[in-house]
Protein backbone atom coordinates (compact mmCIF):
# COMPACT_ATOMS: atom_id res chain seq x y z
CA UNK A 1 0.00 0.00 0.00
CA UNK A 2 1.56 3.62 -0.74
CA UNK A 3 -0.06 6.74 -0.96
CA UNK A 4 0.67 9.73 -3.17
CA UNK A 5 0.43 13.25 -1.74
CA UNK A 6 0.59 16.26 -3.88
CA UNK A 7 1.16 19.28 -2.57
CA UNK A 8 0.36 22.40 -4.29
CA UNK A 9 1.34 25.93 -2.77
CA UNK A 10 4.55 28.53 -4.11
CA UNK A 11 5.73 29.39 -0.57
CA UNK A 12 7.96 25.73 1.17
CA UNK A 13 7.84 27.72 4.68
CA UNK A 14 4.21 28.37 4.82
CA UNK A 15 1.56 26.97 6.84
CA UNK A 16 0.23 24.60 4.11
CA UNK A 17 3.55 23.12 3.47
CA UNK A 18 3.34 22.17 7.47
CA UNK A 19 0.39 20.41 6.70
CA UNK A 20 1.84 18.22 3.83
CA UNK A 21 4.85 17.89 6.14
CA UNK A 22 2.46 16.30 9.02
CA UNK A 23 0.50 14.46 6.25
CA UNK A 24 3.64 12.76 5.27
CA UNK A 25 4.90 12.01 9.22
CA UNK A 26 0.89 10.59 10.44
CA UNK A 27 0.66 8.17 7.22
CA UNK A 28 4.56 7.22 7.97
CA UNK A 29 3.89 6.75 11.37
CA UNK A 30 0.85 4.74 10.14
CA UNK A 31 2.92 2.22 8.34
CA UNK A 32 2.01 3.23 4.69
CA UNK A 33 4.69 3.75 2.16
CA UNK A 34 4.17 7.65 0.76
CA UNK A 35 5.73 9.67 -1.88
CA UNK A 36 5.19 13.43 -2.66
CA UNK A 37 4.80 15.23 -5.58
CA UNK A 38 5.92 19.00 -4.71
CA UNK A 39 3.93 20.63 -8.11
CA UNK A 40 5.86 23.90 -7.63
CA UNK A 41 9.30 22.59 -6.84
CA UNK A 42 8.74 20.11 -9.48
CA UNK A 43 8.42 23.12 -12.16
CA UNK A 44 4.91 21.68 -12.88
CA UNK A 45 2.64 24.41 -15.22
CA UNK A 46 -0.58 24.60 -15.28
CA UNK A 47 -1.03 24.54 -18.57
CA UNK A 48 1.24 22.52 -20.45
CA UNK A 49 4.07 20.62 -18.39
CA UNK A 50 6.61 19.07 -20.14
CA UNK A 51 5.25 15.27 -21.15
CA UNK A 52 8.06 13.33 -19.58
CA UNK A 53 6.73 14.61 -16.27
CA UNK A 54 3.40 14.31 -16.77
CA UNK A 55 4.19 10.69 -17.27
CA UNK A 56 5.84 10.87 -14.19
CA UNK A 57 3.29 12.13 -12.26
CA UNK A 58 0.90 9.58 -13.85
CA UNK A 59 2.96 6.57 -13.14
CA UNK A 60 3.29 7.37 -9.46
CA UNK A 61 -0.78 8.03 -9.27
CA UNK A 62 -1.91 4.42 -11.05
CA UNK A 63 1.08 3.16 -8.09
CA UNK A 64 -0.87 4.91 -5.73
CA UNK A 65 -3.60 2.68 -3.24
CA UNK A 66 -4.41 6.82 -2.06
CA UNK A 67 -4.14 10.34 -2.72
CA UNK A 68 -3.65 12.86 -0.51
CA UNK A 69 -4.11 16.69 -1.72
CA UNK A 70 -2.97 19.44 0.06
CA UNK A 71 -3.66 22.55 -0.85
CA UNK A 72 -4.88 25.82 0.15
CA UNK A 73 -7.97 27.50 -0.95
CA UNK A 74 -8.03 30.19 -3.25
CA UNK A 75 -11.36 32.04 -3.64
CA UNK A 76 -13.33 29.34 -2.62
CA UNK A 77 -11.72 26.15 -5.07
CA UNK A 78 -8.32 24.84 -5.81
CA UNK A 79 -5.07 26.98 -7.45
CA UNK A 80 -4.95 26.83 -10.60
CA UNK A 81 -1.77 24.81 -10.55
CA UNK A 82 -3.72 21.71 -9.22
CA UNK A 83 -6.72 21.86 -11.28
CA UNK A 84 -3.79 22.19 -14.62
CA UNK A 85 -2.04 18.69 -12.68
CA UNK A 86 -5.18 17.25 -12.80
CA UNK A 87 -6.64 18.25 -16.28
CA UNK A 88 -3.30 17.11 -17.69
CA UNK A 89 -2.90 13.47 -15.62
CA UNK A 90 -6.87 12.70 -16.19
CA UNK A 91 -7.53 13.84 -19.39
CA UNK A 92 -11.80 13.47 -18.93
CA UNK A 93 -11.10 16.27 -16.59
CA UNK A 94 -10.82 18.03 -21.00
CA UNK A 95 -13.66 16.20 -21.80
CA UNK A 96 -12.30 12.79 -23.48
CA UNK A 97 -10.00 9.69 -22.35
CA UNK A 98 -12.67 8.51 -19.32
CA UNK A 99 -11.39 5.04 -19.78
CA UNK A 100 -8.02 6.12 -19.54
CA UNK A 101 -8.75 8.24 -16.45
CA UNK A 102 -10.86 5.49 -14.39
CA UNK A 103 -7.63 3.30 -14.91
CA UNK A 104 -5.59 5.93 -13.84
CA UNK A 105 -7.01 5.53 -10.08
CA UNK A 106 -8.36 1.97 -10.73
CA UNK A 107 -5.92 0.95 -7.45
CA UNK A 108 -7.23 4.37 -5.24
CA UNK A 109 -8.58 2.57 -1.78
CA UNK A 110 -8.53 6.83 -0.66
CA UNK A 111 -8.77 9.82 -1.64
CA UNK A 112 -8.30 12.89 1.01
CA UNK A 113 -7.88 16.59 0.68
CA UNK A 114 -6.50 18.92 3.03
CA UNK A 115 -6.90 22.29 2.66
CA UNK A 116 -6.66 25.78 4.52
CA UNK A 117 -9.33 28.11 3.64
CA UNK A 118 -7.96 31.91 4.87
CA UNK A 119 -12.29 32.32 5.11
CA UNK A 120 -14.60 31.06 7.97
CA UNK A 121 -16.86 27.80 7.14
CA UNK A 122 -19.64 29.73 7.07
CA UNK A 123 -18.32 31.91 3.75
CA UNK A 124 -17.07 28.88 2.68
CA UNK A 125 -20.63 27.51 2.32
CA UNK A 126 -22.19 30.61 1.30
CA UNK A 127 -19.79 29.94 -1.62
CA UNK A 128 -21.40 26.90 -1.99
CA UNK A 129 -17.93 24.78 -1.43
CA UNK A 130 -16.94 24.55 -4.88
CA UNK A 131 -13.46 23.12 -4.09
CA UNK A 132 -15.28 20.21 -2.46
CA UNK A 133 -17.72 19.79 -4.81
CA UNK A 134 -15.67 19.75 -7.63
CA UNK A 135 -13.28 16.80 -5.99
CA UNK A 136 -16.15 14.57 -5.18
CA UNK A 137 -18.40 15.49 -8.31
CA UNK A 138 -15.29 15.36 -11.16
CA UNK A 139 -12.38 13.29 -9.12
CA UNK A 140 -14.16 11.25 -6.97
CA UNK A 141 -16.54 9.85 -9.46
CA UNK A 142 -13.94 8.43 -11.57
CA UNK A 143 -12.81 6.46 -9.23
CA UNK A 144 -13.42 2.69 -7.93
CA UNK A 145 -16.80 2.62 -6.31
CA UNK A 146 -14.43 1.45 -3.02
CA UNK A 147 -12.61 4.59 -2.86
CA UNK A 148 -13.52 6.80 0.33
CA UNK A 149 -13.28 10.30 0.21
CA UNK A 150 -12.19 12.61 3.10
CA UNK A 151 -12.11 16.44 3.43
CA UNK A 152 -10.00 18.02 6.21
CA UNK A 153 -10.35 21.72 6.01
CA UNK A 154 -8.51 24.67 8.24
CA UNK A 155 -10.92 27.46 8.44
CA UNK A 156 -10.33 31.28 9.23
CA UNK A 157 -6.25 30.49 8.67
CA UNK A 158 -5.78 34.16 8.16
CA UNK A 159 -6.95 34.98 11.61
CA UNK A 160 -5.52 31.74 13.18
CA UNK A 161 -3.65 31.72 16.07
CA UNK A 162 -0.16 29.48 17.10
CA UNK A 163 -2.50 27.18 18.86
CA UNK A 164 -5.46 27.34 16.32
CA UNK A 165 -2.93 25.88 13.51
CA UNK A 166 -1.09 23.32 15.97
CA UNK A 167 -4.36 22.02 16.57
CA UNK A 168 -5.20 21.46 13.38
CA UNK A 169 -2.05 19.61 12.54
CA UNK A 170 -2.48 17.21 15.43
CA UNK A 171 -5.98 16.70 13.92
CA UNK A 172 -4.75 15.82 10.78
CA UNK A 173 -2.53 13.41 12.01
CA UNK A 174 -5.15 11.93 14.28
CA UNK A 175 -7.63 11.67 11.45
CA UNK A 176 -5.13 9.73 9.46
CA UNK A 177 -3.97 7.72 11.65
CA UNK A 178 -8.03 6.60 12.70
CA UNK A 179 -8.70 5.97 9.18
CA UNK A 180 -5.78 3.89 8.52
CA UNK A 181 -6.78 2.05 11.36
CA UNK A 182 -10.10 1.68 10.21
CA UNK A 183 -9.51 1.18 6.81
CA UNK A 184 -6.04 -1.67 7.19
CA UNK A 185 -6.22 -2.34 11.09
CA UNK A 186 -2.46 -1.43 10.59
CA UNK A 187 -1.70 2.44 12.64
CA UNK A 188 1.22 2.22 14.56
């Protein structure tokens, strides 16, 4: 079992690259092989990456048994830089290839996103949650009807305090670790 995170933010000393960091610890600490895919340090683009790593990219997704994303929320869905990575690895995302997508995450057991949102909840579903609806309408539905979805969110980060954002990495890591548990009876 492995799982693929991709992270997806410019800045490596911000508070969403703390996430991925704790996302990477709590699934090694469960026991599950991981890998990251850094989109910005890789030099990813958004709109036309060179193919050699897009076949990168791809090979380590169909390796993947889940996929993490971790990402922060930009006015009220996902950068632009994750929604390219995906339009370009999943080609249905473009409108054609759904075969080739669906067998693309034919081996997903998981799929999780983690997000900060620098908005409170409540704007966020004013919004209408269009991130999360997106991932569980156009992601989630191609793949294996086993596949779980999870969605850890980090309201209000602009206003957060120390303690607000330590909390929310020691949920994230407790979250993970439960549904690893749950999932393989395998958490350390």
């Amino acid at each position: 079992m492995s799982t693929l995170v991709v992270f997806c933010h410019p800045l490596p000393d911000s508070f969403c690259a703390a996430v991925a960091s704790q996302v990477m610890n709590s699934f090694t600490k469960a026991g599950t092989e991981t890998r990251m895919l850094d989109l910005y340090k890789d030099g990813f683009d958004a709109i036309g990456a060179p193919p050699g790593l897009v076949e990168k990219h791809r090979l380590a997704l169909r390796s993947a048994s889940g996929l993490v994303l971790v990402y922060p929320t930009w006015w009220g869905s996902l950068p632009a830089l994750l929604t390219g990575w995906l339009d370009q690895l999943l080609p249905y995302a473009m409108g054609v290839g759904r075969d080739d997508a669906t067998e693309l995450l034919s081996g997903l057991d998981y799929l999780i996103a983690v997000t900060t949102h620098g908005s409170t909840k409540v704007v966020n579903v004013i919004q209408g949650e269009p991130g999360r609806h997106f991932l569980r309408r156009s992601l989630h539905a191609l793949c294996p009807p086993r596949c779980g979805m999870r969605w850890l969110a980090f309201y209000d980060s602009d206003r957060s305090t120390e303690k607000d954002r330590k909390n929310f990495l020691n949920r994230v890591d407790r979250r993970i670790t439960w549904l690893m548990n749950l999932m393989f009876g395998h958490a350390r």
